[in-house]
Protein backbone atom coordinates (compact mmCIF):
# COMPACT_ATOMS: atom_id res chain seq x y z
CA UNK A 1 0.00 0.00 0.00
CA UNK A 2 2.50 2.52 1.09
CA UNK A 3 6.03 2.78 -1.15
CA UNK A 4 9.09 5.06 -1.19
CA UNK A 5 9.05 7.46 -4.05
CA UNK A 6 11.65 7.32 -6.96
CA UNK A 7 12.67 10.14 -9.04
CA UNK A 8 10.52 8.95 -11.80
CA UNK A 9 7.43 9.82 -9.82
CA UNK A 10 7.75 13.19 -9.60
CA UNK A 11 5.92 14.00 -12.46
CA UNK A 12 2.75 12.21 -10.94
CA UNK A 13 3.61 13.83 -7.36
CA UNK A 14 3.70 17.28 -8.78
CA UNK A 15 0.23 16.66 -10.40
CA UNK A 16 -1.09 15.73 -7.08
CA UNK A 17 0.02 19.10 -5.17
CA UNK A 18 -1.04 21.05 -8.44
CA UNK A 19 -4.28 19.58 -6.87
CA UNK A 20 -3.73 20.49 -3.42
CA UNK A 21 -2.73 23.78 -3.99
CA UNK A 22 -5.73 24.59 -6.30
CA UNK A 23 -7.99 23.57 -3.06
CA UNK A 24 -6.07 25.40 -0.18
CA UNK A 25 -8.89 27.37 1.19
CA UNK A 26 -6.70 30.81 1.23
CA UNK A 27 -5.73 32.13 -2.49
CA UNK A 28 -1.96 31.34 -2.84
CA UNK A 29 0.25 32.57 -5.63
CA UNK A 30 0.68 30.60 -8.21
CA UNK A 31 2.23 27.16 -7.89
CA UNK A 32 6.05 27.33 -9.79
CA UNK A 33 6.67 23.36 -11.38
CA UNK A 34 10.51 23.77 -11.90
CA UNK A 35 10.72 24.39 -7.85
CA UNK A 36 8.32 21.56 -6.93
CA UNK A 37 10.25 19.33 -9.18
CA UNK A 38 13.30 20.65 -7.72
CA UNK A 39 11.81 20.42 -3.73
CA UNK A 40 10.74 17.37 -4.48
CA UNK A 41 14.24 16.32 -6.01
CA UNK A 42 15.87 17.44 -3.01
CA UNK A 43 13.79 15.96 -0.72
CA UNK A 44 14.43 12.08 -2.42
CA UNK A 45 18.55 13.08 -1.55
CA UNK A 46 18.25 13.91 1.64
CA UNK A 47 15.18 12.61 3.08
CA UNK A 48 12.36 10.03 2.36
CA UNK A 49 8.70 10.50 -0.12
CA UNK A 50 6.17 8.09 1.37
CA UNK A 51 3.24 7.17 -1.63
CA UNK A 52 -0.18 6.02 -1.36
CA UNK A 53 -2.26 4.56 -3.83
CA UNK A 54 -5.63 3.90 -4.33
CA UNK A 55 -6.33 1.92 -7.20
CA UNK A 56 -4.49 3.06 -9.91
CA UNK A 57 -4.25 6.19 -8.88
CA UNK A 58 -1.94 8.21 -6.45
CA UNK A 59 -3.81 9.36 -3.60
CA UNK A 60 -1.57 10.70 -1.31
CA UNK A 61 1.71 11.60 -0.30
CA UNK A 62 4.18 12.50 2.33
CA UNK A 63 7.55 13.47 1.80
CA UNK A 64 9.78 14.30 4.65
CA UNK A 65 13.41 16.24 4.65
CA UNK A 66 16.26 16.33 7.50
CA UNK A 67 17.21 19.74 8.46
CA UNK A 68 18.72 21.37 11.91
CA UNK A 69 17.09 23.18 13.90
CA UNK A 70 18.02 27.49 13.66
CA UNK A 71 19.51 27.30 16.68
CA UNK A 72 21.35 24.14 16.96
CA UNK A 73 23.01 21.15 15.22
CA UNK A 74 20.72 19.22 16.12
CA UNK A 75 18.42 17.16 13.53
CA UNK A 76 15.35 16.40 12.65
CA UNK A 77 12.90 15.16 10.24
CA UNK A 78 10.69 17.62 9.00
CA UNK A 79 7.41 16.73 6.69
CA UNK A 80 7.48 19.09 2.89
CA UNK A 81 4.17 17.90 2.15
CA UNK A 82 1.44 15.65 3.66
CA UNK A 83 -1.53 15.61 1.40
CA UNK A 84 -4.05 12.78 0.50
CA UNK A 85 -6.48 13.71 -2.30
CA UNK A 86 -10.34 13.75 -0.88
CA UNK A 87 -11.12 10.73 -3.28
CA UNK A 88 -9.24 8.59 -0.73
CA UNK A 89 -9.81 10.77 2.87
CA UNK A 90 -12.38 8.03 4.62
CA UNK A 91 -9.68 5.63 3.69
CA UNK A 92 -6.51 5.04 6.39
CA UNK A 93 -4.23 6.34 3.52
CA UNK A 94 -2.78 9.35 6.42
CA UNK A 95 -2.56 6.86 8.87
CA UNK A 96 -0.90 4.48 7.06
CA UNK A 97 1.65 7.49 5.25
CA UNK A 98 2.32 9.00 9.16
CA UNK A 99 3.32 5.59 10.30
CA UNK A 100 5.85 5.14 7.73
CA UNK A 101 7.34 8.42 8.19
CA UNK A 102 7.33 7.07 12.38
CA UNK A 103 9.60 4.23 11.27
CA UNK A 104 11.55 6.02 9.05
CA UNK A 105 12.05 8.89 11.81
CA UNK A 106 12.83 5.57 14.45
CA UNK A 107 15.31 3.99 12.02
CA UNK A 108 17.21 7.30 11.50
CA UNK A 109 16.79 7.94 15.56
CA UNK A 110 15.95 11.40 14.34
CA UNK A 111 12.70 13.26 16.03
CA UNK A 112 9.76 14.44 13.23
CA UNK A 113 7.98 17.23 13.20
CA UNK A 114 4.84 17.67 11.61
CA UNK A 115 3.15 20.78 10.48
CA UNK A 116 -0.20 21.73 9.79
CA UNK A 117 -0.27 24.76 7.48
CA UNK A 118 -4.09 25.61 6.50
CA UNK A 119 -6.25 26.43 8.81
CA UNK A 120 -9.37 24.49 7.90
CA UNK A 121 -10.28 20.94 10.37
CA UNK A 122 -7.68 21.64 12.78
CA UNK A 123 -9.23 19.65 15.57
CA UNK A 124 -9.68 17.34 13.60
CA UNK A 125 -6.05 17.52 12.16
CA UNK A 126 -5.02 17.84 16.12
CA UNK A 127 -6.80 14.61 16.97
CA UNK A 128 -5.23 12.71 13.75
CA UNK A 129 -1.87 13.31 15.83
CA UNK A 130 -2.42 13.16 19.49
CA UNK A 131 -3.98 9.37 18.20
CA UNK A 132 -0.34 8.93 16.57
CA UNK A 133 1.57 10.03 20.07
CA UNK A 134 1.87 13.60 18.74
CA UNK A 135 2.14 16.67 21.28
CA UNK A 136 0.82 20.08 19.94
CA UNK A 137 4.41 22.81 19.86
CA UNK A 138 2.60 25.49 18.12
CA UNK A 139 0.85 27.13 15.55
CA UNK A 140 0.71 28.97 11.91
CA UNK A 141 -0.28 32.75 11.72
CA UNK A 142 -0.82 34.37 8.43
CA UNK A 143 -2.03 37.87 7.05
CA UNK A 144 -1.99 39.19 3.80
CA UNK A 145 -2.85 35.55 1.87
């Protein structure tokens, strides 16, 4: 069900966030391929791009990239996208996607840090978490979206 990305399906993951963006519930400037491509590129070097399927078609995805934190050199894996497209939300695709990124977090021994960036369903979103042994750090503020 789940499987690690490859570079040849970045053209199919880019479609998929073309989709995601297009239904963030703020207006956001327009989506740039060559840097998604490239993101998305860097991500598969240094970091992991979970995959969910359902049926033939890809239905969600969660790609996660190492970084330090700002104020130390300390690590941690950090998610560039979460996203599963609405055709497969009453399925366990997250679940399924957040538990791989938990092993691949345990098997680097690195700590992973999940973000929630639009504001619609977040206790929902909250819940999804806390049921995966996630502790709310903090939150998103925008203005001028």
């Amino acid at each position: 069900m789940i499987r690690v990305a490859k570079e040849g399906d970045i053209p199919a993951i880019g479609a998929l966030l073309v989709e995601m963006h297009a239904g963030a519930p703020v207006g956001l400037p327009p989506i740039a391929p060559h840097k998604v491509e490239a993101a998305l590129g860097d991500c598969l070097q240094g970091g992991r791009i979970f995959l969910a399927h359902k049926g033939d078609r890809l239905a969600g995805v969660l790609a996660l990239q190492e970084g330090e934190h700002w104020y130390s050199h300390g690590k941690f894996l950090g998610d560039l996208v979460f996203y599963v497209a609405p055709c497969a939300r009453t399925s366990r695709i997250a679940s399924h996607l957040l538990r791989a990124a938990l092993e691949y977090a345990t098997m680097r021994e690195l700590p992973l840090l999940m973000a929630v960036v639009h504001g619609e369903d977040v206790v929902r979103k909250d819940a999804f978490y806390e049921r995966h042994g996630f502790t709310r750090v903090g939150g998103v503020y925008s203005r001028g979206f």
